[in-house]
C-alpha atoms as a PDB file:
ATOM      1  CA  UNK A   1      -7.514 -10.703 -74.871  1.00  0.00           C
ATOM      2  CA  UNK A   2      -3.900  -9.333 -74.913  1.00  0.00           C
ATOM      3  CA  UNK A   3      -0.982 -11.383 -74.142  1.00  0.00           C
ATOM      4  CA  UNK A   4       1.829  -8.944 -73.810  1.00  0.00           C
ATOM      5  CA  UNK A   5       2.065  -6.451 -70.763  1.00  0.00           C
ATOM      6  CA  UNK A   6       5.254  -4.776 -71.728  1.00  0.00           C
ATOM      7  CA  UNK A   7       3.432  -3.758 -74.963  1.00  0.00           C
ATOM      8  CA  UNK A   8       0.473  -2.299 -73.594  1.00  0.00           C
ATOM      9  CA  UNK A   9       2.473  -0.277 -71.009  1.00  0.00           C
ATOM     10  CA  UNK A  10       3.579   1.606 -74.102  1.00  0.00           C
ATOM     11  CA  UNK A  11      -0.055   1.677 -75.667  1.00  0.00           C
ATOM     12  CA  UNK A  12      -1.471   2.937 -72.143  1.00  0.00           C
ATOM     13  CA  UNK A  13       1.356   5.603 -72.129  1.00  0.00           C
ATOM     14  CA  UNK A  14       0.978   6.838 -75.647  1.00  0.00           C
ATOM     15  CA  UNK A  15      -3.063   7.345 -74.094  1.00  0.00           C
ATOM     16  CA  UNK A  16      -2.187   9.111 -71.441  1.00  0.00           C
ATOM     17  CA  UNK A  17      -0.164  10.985 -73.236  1.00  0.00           C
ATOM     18  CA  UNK A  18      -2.185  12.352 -75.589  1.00  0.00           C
ATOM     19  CA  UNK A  19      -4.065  14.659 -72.895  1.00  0.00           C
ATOM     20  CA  UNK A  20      -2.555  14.914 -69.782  1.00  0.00           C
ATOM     21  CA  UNK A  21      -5.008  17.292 -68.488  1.00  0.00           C
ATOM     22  CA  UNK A  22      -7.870  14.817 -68.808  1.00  0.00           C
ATOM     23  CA  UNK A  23      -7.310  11.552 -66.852  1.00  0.00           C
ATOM     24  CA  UNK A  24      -8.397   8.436 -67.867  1.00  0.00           C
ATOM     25  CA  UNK A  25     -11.225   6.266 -66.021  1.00  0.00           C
ATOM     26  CA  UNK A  26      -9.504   3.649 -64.053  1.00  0.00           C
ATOM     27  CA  UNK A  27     -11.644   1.085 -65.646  1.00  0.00           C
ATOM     28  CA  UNK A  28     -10.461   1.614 -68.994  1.00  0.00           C
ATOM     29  CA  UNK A  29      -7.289   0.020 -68.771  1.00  0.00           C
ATOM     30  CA  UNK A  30      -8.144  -3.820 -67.585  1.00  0.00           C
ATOM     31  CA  UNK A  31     -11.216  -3.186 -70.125  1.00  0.00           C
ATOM     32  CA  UNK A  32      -8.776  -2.455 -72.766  1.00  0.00           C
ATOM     33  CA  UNK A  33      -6.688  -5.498 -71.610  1.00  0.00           C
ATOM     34  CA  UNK A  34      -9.437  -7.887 -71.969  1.00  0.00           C
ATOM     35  CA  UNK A  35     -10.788  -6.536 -75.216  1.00  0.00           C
ATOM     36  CA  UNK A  36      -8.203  -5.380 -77.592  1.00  0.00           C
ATOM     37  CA  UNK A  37      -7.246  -8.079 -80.221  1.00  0.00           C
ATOM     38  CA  UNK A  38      -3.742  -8.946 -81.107  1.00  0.00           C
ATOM     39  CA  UNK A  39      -3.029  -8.873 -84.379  1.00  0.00           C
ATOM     40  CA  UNK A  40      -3.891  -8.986 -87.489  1.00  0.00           C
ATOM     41  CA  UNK A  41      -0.363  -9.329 -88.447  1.00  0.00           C
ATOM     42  CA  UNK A  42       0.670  -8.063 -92.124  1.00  0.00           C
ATOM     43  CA  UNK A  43       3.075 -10.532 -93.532  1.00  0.00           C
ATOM     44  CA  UNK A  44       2.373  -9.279 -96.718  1.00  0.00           C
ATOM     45  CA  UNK A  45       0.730  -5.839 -97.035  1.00  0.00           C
ATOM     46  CA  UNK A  46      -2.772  -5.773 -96.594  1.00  0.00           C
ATOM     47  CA  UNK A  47      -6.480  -3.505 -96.007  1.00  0.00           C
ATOM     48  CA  UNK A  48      -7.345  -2.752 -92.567  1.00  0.00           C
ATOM     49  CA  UNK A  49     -10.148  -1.032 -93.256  1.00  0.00           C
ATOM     50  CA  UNK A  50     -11.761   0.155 -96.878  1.00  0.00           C
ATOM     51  CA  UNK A  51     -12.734   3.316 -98.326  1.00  0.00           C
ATOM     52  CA  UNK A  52     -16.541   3.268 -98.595  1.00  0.00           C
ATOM     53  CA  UNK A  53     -17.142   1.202 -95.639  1.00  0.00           C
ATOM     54  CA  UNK A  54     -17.964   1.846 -92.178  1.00  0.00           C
ATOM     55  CA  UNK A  55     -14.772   1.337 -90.266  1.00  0.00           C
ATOM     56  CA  UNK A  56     -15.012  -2.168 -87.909  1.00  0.00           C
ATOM     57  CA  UNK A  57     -12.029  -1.208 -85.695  1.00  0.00           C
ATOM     58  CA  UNK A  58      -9.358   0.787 -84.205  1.00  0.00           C
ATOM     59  CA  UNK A  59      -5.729   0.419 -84.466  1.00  0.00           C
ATOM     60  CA  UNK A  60      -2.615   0.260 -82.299  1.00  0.00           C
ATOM     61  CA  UNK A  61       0.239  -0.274 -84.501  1.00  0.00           C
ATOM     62  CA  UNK A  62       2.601  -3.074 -82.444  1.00  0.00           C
ATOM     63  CA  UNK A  63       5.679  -2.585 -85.264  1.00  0.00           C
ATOM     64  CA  UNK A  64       5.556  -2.148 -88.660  1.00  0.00           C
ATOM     65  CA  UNK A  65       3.582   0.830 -90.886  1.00  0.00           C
ATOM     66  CA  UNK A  66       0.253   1.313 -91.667  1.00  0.00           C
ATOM     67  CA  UNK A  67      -0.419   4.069 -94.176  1.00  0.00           C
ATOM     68  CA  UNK A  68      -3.498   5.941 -94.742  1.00  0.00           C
ATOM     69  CA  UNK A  69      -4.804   6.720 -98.278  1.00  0.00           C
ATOM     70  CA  UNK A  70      -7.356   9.481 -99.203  1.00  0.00           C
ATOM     71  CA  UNK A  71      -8.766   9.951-102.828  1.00  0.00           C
ATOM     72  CA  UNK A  72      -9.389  13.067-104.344  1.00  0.00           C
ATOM     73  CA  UNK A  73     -12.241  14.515-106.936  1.00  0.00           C
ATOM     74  CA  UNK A  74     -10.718  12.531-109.455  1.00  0.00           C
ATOM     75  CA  UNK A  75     -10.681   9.198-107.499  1.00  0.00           C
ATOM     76  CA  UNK A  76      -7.102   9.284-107.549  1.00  0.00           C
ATOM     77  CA  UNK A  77      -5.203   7.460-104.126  1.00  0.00           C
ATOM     78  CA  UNK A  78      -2.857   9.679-102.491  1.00  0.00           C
ATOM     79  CA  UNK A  79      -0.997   9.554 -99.275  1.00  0.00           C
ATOM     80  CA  UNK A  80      -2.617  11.403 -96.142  1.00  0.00           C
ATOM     81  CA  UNK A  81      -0.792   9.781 -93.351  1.00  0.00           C
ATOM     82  CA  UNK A  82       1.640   6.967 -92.193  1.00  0.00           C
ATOM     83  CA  UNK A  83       1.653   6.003 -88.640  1.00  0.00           C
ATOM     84  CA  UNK A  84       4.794   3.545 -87.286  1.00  0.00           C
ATOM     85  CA  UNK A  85       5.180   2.009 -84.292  1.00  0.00           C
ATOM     86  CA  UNK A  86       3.871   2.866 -81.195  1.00  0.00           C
ATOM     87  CA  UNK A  87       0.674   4.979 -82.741  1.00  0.00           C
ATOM     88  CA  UNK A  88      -2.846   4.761 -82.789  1.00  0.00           C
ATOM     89  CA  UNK A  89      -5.024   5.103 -86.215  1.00  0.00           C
ATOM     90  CA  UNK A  90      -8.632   5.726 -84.838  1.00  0.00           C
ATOM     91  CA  UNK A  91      -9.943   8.265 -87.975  1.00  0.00           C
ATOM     92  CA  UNK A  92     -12.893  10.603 -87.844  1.00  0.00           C
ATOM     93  CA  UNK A  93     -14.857   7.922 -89.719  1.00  0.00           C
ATOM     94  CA  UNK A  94     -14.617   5.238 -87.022  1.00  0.00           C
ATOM     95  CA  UNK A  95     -15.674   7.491 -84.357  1.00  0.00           C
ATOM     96  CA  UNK A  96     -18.070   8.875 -86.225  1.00  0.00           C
ATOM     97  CA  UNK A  97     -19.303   5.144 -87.349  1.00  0.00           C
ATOM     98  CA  UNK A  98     -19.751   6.895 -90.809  1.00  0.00           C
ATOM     99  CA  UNK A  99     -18.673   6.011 -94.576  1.00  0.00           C
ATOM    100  CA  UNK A 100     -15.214   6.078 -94.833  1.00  0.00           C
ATOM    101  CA  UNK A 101     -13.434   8.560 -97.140  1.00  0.00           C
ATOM    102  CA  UNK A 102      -9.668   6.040 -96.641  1.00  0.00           C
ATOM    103  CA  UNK A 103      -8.434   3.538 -96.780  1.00  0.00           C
ATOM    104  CA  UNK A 104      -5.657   1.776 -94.377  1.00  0.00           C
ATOM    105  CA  UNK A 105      -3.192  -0.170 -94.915  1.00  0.00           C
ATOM    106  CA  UNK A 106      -0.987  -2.567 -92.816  1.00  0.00           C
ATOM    107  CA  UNK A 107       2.579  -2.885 -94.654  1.00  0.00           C
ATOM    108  CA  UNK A 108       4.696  -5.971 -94.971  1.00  0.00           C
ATOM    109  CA  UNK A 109       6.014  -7.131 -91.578  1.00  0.00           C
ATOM    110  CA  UNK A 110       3.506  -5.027 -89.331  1.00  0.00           C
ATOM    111  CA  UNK A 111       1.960  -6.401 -86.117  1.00  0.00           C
ATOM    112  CA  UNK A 112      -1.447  -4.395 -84.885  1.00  0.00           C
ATOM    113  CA  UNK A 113      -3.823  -4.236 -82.232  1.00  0.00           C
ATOM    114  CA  UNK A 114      -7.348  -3.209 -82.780  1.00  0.00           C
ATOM    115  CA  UNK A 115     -10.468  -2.370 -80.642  1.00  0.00           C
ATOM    116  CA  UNK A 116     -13.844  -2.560 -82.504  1.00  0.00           C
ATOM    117  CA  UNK A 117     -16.374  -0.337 -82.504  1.00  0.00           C
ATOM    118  CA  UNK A 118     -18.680  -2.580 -80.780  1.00  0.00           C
ATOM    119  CA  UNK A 119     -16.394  -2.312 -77.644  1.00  0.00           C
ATOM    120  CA  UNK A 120     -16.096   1.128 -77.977  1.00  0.00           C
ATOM    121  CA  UNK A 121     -19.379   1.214 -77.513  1.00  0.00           C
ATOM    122  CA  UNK A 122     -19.661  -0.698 -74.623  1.00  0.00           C
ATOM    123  CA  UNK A 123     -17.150   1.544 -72.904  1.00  0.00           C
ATOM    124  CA  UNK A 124     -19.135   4.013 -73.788  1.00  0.00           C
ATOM    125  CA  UNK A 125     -21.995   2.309 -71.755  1.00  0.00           C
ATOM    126  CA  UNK A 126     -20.286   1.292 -68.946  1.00  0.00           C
ATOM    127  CA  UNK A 127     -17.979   4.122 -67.916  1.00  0.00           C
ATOM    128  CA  UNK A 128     -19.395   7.216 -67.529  1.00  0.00           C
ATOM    129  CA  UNK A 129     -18.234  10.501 -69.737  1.00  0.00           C
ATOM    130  CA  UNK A 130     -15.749   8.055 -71.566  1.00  0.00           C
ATOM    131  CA  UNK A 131     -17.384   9.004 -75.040  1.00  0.00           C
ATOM    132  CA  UNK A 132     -16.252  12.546 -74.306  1.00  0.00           C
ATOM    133  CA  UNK A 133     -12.703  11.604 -73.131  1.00  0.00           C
ATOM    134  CA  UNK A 134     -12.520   9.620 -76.390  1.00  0.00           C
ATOM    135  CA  UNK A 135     -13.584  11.892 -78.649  1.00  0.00           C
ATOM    136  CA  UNK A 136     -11.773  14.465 -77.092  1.00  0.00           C
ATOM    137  CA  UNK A 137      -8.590  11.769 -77.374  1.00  0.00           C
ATOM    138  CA  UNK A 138      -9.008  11.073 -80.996  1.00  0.00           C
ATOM    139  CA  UNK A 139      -9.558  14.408 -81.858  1.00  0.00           C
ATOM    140  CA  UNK A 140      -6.255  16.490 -80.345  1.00  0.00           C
ATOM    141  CA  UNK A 141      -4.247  12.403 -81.277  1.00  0.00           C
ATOM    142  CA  UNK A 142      -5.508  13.799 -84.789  1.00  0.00           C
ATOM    143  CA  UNK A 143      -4.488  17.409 -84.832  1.00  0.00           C
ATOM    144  CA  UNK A 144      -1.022  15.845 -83.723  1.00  0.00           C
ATOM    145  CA  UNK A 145       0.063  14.180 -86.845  1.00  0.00           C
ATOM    146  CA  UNK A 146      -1.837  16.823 -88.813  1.00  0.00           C
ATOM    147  CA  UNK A 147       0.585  18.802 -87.077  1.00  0.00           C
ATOM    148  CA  UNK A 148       3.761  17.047 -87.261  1.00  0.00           C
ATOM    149  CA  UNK A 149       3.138  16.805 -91.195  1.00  0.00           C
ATOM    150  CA  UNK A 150       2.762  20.255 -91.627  1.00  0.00           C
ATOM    151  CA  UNK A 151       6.309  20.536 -89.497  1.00  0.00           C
ATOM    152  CA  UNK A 152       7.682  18.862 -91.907  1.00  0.00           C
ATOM    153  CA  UNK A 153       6.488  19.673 -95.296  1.00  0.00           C
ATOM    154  CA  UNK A 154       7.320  23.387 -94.159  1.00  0.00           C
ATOM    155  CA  UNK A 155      11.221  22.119 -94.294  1.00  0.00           C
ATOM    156  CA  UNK A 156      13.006  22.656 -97.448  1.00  0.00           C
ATOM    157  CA  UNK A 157      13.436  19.409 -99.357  1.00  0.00           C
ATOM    158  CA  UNK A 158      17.031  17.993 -97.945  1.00  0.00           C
ATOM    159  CA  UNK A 159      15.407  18.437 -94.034  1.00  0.00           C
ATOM    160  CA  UNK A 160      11.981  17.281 -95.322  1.00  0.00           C
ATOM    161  CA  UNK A 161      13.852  13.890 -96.180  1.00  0.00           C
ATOM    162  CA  UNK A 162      16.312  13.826 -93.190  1.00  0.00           C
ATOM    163  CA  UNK A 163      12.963  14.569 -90.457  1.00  0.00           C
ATOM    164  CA  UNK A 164      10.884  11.955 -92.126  1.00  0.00           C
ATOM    165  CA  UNK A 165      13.550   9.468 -91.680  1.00  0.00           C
ATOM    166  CA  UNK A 166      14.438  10.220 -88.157  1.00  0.00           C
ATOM    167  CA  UNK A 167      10.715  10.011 -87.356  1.00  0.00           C
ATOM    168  CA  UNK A 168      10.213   6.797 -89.285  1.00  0.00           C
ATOM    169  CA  UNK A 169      12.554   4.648 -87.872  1.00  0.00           C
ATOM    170  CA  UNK A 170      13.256   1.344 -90.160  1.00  0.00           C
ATOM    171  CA  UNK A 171      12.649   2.226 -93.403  1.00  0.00           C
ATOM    172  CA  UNK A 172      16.231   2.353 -94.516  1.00  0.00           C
ATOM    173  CA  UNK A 173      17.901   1.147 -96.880  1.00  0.00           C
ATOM    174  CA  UNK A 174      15.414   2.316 -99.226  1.00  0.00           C
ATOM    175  CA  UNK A 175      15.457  -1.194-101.160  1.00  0.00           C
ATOM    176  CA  UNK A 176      14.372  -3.329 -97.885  1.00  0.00           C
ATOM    177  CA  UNK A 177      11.573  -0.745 -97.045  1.00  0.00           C
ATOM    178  CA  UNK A 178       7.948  -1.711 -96.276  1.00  0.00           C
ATOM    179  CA  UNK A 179       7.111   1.654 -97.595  1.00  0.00           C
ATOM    180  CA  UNK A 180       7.393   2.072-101.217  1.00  0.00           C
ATOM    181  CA  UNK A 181       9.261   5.009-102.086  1.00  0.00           C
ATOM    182  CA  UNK A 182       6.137   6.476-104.488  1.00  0.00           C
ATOM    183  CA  UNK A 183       4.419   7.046-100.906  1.00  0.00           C
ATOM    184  CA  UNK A 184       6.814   8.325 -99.010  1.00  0.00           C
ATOM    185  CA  UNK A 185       7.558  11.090-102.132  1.00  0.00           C
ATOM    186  CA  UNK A 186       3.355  11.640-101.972  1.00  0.00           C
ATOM    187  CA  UNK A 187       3.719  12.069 -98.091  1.00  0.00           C
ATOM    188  CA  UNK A 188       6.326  14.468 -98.674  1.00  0.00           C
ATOM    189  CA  UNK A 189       4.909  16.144-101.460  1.00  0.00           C
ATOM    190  CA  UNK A 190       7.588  15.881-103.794  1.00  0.00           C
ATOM    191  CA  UNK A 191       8.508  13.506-106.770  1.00  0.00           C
ATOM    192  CA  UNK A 192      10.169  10.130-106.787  1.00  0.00           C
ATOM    193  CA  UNK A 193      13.082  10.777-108.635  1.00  0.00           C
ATOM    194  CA  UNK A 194      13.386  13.850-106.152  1.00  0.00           C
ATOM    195  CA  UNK A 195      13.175  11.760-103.201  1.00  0.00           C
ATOM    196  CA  UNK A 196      15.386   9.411-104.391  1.00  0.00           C
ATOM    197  CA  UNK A 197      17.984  12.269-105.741  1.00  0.00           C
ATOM    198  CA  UNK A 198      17.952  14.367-101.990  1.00  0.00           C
ATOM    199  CA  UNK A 199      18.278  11.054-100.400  1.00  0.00           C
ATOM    200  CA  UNK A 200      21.803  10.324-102.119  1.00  0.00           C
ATOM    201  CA  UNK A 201      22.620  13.271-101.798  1.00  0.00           C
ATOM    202  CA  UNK A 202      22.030  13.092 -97.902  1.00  0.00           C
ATOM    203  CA  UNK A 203      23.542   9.352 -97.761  1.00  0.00           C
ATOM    204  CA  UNK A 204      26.993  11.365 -99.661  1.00  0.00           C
ATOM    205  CA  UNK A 205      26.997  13.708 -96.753  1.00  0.00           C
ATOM    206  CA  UNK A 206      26.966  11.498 -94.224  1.00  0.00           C
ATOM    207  CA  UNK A 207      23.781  11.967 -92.631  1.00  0.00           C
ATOM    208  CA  UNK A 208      21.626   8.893 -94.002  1.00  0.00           C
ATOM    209  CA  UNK A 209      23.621   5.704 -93.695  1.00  0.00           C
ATOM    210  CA  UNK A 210      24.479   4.558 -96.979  1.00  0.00           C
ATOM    211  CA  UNK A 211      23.812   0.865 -95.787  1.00  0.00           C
END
């Protein structure tokens, strides 16, 4: 059970938010309340969930970052998406209850929630056409980050920098971040040394703070 109200206000907003035009059962929310587990909490970076398992859970991410790794034909890790506070991570995989393809991972210093899939399932069971609203849910939550990464890898590389660090609140200065600068370059499709080059460059024109 949950143990923070103000909290879940924002997690119920971010839901309804996600599809206005489809209202959520009533029941949902005191299900939510009594099911959803608080925490794991990340001191130290740490798997959520592994590639070439069957996803256990859902995530709400309380604080922190969680990133989301792919790997491609080679078996080589790269960065598909990082989610900060006040976001859900609720992949394909875990709705589909199929092999996963990523895997995620809580940074240092991040609090989640989760939901597992065996309560999904009982939501599923007890409130009627919920699968559909979820599904639905997950799927246009999805095509939102897709979307807000495409955004910004369509900026040239100064903006690309300055976007992704006014959507990523807390990951400045660079040498205190719980995101290691060879992911954020992957997320932005660029090098390191370019990352770290535009960002001085942005911190000498005053629109990164230097400290």
């Amino acid at each position: 059970m949950l143990n923070n109200r103000k909290t879940f206000e924002k997690l119920m907003n971010v839901l309804h938010g996600i599809n206005p035009d489809m209202p959520l059962p009533g029941p949902l929310e005191p299900y939510l309340w009594e099911n959803m587990e608080p925490g794991p909490f990340c001191k130290q970076g740490r798997s959520l969930e592994h590639e070439g398992a069957v996803p256990k859970n859902a995530y709400y991410v309380v604080s922190g970052f969680v990133i989301v790794y792919g790997f491609n034909s080679k078996a080589e890790r790269y960065v598909m998406r990082i989610y900060g506070e006040n976001t859900i991570v609720a992949m394909d995989c875990f709705m589909r209850q199929q092999v996963s393809k990523y895997t995620i991972v809580g940074c240092k210093d991040t609090l989640v929630w989760s939901i597992s899939n065996t309560h999904m399932q009982q939501i599923y069971k007890d409130l009627e056409g919920m699968k559909d609203v979820a599904w639905q849910t997950a799927s246009k939550y999805s095509d939102h980050m897709e979307e807000m990464r495409s955004r910004l890898l369509s900026k040239p590389s100064e903006e690309r920098v300055l976007k992704f660090y006014s959507y990523f609140k807390g990951l400045l200065p660079a040498t205190k971040s719980p995101v290691r600068d060879v992911d954020i370059a992957d997320y932005l499709q660029m090098s390191v040394d370019w990352l770290k080059k535009t960002r001085r460059l942005l911190k000498e024109k005053g629109l990164l703070p230097k400290q």
